[in-house]
Protein backbone atom coordinates (compact mmCIF):
# COMPACT_ATOMS: atom_id res chain seq x y z
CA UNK A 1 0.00 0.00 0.00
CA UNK A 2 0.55 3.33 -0.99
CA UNK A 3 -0.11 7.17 -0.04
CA UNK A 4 0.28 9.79 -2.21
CA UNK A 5 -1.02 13.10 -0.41
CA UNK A 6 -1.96 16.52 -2.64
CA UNK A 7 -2.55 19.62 -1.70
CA UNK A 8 -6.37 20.81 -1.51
CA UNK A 9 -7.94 24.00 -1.75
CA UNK A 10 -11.68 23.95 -0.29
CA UNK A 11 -14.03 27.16 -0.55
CA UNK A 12 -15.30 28.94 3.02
CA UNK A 13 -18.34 26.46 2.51
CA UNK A 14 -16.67 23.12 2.38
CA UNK A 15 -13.56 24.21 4.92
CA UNK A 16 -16.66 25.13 7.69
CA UNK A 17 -18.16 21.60 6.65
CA UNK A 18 -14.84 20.15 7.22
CA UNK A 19 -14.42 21.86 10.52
CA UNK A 20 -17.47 20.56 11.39
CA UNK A 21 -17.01 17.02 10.65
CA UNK A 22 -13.27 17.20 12.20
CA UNK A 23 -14.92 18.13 15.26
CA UNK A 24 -17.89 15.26 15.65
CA UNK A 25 -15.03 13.23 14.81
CA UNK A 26 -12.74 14.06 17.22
CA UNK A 27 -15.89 13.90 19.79
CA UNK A 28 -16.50 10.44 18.48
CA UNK A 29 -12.62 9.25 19.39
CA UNK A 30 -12.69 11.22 22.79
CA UNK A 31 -16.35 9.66 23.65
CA UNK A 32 -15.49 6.05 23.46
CA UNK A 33 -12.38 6.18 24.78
CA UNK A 34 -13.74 7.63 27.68
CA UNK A 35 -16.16 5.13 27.74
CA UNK A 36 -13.91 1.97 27.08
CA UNK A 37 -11.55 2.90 29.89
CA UNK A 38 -14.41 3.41 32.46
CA UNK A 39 -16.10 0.25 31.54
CA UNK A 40 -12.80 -1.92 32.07
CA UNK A 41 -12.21 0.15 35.51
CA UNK A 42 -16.03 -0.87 36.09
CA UNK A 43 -16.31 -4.28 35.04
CA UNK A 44 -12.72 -5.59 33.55
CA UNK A 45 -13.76 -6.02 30.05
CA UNK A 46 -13.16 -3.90 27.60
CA UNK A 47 -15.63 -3.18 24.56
CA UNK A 48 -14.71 -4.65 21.12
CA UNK A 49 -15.67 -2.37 17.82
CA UNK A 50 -18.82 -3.98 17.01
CA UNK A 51 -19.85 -3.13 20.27
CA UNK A 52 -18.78 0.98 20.29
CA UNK A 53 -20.42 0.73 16.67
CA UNK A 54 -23.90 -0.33 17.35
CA UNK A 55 -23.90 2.02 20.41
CA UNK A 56 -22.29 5.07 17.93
CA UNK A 57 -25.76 3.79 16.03
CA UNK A 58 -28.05 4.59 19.32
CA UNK A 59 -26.20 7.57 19.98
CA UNK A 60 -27.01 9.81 16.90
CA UNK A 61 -30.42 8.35 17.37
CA UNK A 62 -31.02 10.86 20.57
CA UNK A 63 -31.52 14.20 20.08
CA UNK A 64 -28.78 15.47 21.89
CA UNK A 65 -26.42 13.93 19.72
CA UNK A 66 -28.19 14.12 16.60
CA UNK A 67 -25.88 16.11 15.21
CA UNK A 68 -23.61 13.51 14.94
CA UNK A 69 -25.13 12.82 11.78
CA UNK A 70 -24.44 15.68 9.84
CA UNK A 71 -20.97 13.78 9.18
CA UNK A 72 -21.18 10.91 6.90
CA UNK A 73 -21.80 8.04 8.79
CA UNK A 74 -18.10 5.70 7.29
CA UNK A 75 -16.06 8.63 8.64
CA UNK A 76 -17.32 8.73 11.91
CA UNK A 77 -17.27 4.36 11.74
CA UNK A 78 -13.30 4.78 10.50
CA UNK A 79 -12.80 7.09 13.91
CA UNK A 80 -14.27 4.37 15.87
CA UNK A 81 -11.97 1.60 13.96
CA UNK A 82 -8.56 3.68 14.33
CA UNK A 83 -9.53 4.13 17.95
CA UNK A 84 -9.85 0.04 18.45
CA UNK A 85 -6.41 -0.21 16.74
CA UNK A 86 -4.35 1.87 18.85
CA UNK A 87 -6.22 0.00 22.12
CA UNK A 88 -4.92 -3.37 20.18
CA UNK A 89 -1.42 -1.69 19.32
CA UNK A 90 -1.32 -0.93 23.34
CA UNK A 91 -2.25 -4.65 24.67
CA UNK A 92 -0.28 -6.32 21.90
CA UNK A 93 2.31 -4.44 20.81
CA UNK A 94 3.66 -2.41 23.89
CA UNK A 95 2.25 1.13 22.78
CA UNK A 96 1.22 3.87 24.51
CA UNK A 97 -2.48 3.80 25.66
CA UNK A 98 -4.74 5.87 23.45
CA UNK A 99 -5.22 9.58 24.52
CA UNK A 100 -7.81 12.02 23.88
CA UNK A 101 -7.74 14.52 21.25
CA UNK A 102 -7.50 18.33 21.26
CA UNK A 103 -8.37 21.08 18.43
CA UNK A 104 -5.38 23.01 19.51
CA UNK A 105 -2.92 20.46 19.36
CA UNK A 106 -4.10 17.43 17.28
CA UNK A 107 -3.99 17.25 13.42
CA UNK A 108 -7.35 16.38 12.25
CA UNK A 109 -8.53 14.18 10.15
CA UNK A 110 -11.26 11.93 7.88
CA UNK A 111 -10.93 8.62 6.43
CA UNK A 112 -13.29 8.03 3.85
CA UNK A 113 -13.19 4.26 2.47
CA UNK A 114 -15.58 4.63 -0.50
CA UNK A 115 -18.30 7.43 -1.24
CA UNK A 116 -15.65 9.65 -2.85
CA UNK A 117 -14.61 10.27 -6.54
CA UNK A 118 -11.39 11.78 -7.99
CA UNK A 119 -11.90 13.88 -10.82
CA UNK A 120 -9.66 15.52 -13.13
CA UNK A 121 -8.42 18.45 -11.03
CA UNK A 122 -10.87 17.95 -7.76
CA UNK A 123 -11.89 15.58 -5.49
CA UNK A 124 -15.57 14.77 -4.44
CA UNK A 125 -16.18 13.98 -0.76
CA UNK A 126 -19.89 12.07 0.78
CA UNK A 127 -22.45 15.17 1.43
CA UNK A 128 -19.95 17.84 0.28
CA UNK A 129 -22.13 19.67 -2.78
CA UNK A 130 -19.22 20.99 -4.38
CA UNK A 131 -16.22 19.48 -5.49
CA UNK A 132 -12.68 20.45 -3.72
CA UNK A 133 -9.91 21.79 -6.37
CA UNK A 134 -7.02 19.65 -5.34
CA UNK A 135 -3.26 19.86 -6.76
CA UNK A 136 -1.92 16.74 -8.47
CA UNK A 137 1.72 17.60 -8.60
CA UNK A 138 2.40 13.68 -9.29
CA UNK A 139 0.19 11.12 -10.89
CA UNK A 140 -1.29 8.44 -8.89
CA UNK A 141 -0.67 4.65 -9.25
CA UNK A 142 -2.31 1.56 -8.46
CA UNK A 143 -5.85 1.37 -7.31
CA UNK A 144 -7.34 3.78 -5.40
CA UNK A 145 -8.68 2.33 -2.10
CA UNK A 146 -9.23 4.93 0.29
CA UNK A 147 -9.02 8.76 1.00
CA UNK A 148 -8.11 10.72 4.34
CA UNK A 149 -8.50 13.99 4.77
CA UNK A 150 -6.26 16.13 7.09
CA UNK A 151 -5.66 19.61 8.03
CA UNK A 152 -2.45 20.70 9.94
CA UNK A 153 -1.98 23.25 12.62
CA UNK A 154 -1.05 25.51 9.99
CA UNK A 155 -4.45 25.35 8.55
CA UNK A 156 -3.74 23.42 5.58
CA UNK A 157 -5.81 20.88 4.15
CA UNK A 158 -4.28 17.90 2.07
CA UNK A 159 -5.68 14.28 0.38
CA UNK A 160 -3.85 11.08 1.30
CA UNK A 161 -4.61 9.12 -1.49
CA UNK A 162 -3.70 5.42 -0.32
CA UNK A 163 -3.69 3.08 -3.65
CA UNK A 164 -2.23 -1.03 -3.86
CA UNK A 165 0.96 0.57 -5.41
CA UNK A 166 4.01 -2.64 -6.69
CA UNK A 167 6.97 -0.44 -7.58
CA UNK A 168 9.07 -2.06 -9.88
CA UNK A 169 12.06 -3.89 -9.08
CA UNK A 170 15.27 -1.89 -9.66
CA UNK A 171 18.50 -3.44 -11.86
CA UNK A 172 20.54 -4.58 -9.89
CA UNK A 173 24.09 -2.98 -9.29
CA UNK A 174 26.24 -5.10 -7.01
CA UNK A 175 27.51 -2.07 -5.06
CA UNK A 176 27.39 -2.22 -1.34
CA UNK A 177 28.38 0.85 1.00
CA UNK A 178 28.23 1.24 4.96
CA UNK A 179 26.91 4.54 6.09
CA UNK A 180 27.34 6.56 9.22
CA UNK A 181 24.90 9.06 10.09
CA UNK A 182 26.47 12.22 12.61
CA UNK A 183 25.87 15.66 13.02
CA UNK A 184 28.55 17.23 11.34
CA UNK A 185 27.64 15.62 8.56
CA UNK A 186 24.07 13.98 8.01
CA UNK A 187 25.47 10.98 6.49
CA UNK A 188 29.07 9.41 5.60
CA UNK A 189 29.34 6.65 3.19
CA UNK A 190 32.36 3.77 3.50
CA UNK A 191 32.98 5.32 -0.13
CA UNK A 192 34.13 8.47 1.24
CA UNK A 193 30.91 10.64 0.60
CA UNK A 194 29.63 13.06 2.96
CA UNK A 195 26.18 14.45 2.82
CA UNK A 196 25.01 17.48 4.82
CA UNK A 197 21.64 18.80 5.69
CA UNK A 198 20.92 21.93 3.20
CA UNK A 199 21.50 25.26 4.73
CA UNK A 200 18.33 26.55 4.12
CA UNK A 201 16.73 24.70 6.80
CA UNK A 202 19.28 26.26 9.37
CA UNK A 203 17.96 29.53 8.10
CA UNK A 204 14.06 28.92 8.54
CA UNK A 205 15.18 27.59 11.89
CA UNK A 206 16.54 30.73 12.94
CA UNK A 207 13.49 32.51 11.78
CA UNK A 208 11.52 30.39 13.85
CA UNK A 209 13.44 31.81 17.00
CA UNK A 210 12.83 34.80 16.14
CA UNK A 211 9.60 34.50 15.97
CA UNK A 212 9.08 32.58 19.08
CA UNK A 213 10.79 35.43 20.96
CA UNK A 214 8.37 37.62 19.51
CA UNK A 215 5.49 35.33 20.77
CA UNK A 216 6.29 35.31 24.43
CA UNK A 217 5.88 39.19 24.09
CA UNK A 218 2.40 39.20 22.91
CA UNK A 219 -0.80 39.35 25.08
CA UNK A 220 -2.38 35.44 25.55
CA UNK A 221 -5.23 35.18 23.83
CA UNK A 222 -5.01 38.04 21.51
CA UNK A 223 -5.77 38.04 17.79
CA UNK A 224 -1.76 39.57 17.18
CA UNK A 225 -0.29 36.35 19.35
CA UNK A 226 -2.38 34.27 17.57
CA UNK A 227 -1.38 35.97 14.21
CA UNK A 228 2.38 35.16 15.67
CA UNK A 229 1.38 31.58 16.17
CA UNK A 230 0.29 31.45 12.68
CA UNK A 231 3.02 32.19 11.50
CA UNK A 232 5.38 30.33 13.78
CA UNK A 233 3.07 26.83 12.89
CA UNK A 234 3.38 27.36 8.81
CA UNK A 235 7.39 28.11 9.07
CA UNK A 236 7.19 24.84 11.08
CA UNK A 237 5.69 23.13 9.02
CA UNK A 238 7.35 24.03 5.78
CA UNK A 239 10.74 23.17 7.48
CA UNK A 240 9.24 19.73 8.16
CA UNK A 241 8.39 20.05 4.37
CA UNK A 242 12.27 20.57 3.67
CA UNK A 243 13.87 17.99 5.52
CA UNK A 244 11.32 15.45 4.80
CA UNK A 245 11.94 16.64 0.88
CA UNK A 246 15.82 16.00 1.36
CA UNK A 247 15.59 13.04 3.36
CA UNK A 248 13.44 11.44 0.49
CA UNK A 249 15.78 12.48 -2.39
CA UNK A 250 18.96 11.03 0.10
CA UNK A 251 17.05 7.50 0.70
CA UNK A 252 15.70 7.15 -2.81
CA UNK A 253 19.65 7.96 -4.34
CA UNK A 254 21.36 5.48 -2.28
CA UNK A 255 18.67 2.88 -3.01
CA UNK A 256 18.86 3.31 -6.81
CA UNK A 257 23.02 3.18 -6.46
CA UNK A 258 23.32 -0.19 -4.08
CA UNK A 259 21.68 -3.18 -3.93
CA UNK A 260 22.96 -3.56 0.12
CA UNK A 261 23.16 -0.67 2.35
CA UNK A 262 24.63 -1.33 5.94
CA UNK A 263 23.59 1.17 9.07
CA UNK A 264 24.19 1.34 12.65
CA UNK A 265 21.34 0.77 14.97
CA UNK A 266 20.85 3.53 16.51
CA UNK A 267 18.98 4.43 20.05
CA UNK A 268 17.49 8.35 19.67
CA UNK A 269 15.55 8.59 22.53
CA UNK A 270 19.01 7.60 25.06
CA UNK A 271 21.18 9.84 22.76
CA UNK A 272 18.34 12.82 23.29
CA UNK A 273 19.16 12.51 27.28
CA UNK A 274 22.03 14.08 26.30
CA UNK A 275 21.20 17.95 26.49
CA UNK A 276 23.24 19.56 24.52
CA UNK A 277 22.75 17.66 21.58
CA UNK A 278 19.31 16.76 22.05
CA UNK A 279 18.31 19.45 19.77
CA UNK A 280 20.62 18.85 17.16
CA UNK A 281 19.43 15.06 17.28
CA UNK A 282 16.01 15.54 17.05
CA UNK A 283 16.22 17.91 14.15
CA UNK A 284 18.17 15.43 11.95
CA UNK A 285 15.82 13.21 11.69
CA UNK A 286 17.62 9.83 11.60
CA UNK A 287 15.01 7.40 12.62
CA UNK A 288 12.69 8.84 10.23
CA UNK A 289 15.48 8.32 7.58
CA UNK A 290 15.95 5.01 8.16
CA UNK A 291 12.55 3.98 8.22
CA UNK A 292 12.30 5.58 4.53
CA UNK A 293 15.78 3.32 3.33
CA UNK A 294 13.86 0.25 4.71
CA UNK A 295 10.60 0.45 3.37
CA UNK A 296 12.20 1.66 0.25
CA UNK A 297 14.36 -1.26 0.36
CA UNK A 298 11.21 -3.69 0.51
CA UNK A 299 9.81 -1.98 -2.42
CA UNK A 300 12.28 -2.30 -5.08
CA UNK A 301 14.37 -5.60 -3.97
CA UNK A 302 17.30 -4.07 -1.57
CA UNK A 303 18.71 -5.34 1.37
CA UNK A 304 18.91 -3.61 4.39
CA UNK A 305 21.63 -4.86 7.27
CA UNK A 306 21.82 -3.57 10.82
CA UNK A 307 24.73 -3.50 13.31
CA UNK A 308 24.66 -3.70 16.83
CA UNK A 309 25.00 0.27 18.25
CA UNK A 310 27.44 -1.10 20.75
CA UNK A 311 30.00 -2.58 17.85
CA UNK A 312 32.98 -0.43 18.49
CA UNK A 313 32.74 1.05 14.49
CA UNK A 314 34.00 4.55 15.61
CA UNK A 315 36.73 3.37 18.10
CA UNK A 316 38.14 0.32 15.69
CA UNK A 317 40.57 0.90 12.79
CA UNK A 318 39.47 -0.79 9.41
CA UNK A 319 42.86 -1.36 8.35
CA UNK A 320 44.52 -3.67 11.10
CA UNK A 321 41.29 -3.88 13.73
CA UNK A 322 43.15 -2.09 17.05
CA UNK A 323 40.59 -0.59 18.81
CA UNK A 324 41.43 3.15 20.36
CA UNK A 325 39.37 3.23 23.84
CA UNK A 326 40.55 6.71 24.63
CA UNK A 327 39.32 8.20 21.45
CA UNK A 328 37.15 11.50 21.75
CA UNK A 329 34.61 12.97 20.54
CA UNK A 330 36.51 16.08 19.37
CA UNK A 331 38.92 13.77 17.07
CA UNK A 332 37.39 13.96 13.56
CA UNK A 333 40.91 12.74 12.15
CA UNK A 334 42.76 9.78 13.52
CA UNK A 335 46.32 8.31 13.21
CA UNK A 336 46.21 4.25 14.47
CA UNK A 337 48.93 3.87 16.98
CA UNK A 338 49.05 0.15 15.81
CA UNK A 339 49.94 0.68 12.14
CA UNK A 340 50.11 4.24 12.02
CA UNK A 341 47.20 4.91 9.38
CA UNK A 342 45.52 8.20 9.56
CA UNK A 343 42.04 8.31 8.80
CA UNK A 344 38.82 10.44 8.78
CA UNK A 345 36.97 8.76 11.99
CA UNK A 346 33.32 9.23 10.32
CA UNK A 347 34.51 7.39 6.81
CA UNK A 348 36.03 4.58 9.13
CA UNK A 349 33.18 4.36 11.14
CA UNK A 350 30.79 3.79 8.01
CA UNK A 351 33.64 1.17 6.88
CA UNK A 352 33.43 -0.78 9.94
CA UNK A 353 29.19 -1.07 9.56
CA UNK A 354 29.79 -2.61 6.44
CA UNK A 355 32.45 -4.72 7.35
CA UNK A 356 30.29 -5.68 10.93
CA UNK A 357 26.84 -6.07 8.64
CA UNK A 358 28.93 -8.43 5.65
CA UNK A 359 30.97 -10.65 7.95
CA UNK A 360 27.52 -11.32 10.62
CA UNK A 361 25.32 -11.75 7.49
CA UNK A 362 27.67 -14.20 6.16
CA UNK A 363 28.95 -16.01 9.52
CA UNK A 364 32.03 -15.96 8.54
């Protein structure tokens, strides 16, 4: 499966329909998970979706909640299936349990499983009169199986469009490469490449600063903070725009050049405890980049290999294997005191993932 997301531009009419519907949604979600947590407290069993469903089904029926029905009814039934899979993602899988939603700070959102119809440059929604003009920047392959609709804190509104999408396998090249990701550089390559995040997200960073400070002078709950806020949230977002653009065009180029690609497991949220770099880590993204190599991977016939994070790949030398246990974080450049080869410590590092990935893949 598939998403391609577009842009969309809906008229006052259909974005106030939209708000509405976002809301009985997110009323929807916040109901029954009140109501499935109180009935395990009361009786220690939870309620299954059929259940929440046929009660959703009484509920609109009263007329205190009969406004419920202004949304169309398989958005509001998507809500309550979402909901049951994060309370199955926290019994089986270890997740977080579910938490209630908020206008301020949740992106909303409407999953629409049928009822809909793409046209040539708009999409229809259920009981929307008027088609929305929506921006195909990219054509759309596969078969179209379902729509959501979201809008982000910046008050944008976009169309995940999720099809049964088989990418083609890629030729294969019989390259292989090791790669280190840092903060100096984004990502080394055992080839001797060195990648860097683009400046221009440094510089929309610094804006948002700016603006931040600017913020924290205004009145709460004026119109000028909340014109500040505005602001702030669609620099934000267009930054996430730009590192999720280069991240994409990074992943997608070293998939098309190897056909293995060996990385370091890495553990972000113990590196973040570090306060002085937790900043810097969180902004480069690495988990979310190597997510993207291995789904990409599975797509078009790579292979992926992961080495242990406690392999000593900085601290070991490639050429004779003496390991340096008093090397620093400061030393970019290293001379080996066992054979006396100097080396750039990132390009050895991503040496040694290959070398740790090949050699444990192959048992030998």
């Amino acid at each position: 499966m598939k998403a391609f997301k577009y842009r969309i531009y809906p008229d006052k009419k259909s974005a106030e329909l939209l708000e509405q519907w976002f809301g009985q949604s997110r009323f929807v979600w916040n109901y029954y998970l009140h109501k499935r947590t109180v009935t395990y407290k009361d009786t220690g069993k939870g309620l299954s979706y059929n259940d929440i469903a046929k009660d959703l089904t009484q509920l609109k029926k009263q007329p205190e909640y009969s406004w419920l029905s202004e949304c169309p009814s398989q958005a509001l039934q998507q809500t309550l299936k979402h909901l049951d899979s994060a309370f199955k993602d926290f019994f089986s899988r270890g997740k977080g349990y579910p938490t209630f939603k908020s206008k301020k700070h949740s992106t909303s959102s409407l999953h629409f499983p049928q009822g809909f119809k793409i046209l040539n440059k708009h999409i229809k929604l259920p009981k929307l009169s008027k088609p929305i003009r929506i921006k195909f920047h990219r054509g759309i392959k596969g078969n179209i199986r379902s729509v959501v609709i979201t809008k982000t804190t910046a008050g944008h509104y976009y169309a995940s469009i999720l099809t049964d999408y088989e990418p083609r396998q890629l030729p294969k090249t019989k390259a292989k490469v090791g790669i280190d990701l840092g903060l100096k550089h984004f990502l080394i390559t055992s080839d001797g490449s060195k990648y860097n995040m683009p400046h221009f997200i440094n510089k929309s960073q610094a804006k948002i600063t700016k603006l931040q400070r600017k913020l924290s002078r205004k009145q709460k709950g004026s119109n000028n903070r909340n014109k500040v806020r505005l602001k702030i949230a669609k620099l934000q977002e267009h930054i996430a725009n730009q590192r999720k653009d280069f991240l994409h065009k990074l992943s997608t180029g070293l998939i098309r050049k190897y056909d293995l690609i060996a990385t370091e497991t890495l553990c972000v949220k113990g590196m973040i405890r570090n306060h002085k770099l937790a900043k810097h880590i969180a902004n480069a993204s690495w988990s979310t980049f190597l997510t993207m190599l291995e789904y990409k991977a599975k797509w078009y016939g790579r292979t992926i290999l992961s080495v242990d994070r406690f392999a000593p790949t900085s601290k070991m030398c490639n050429n004779c294997g003496y390991i340096k246990q008093d090397l620093k974080l400061s030393d970019r450049t290293v001379t080996c005191p066992a054979c006396g080869e100097t080396y750039d410590r990132d390009i050895n590092a991503a040496k040694n993932i290959l070398t740790f990935a090949t050699v444990g893949a192959t048992g030998s």
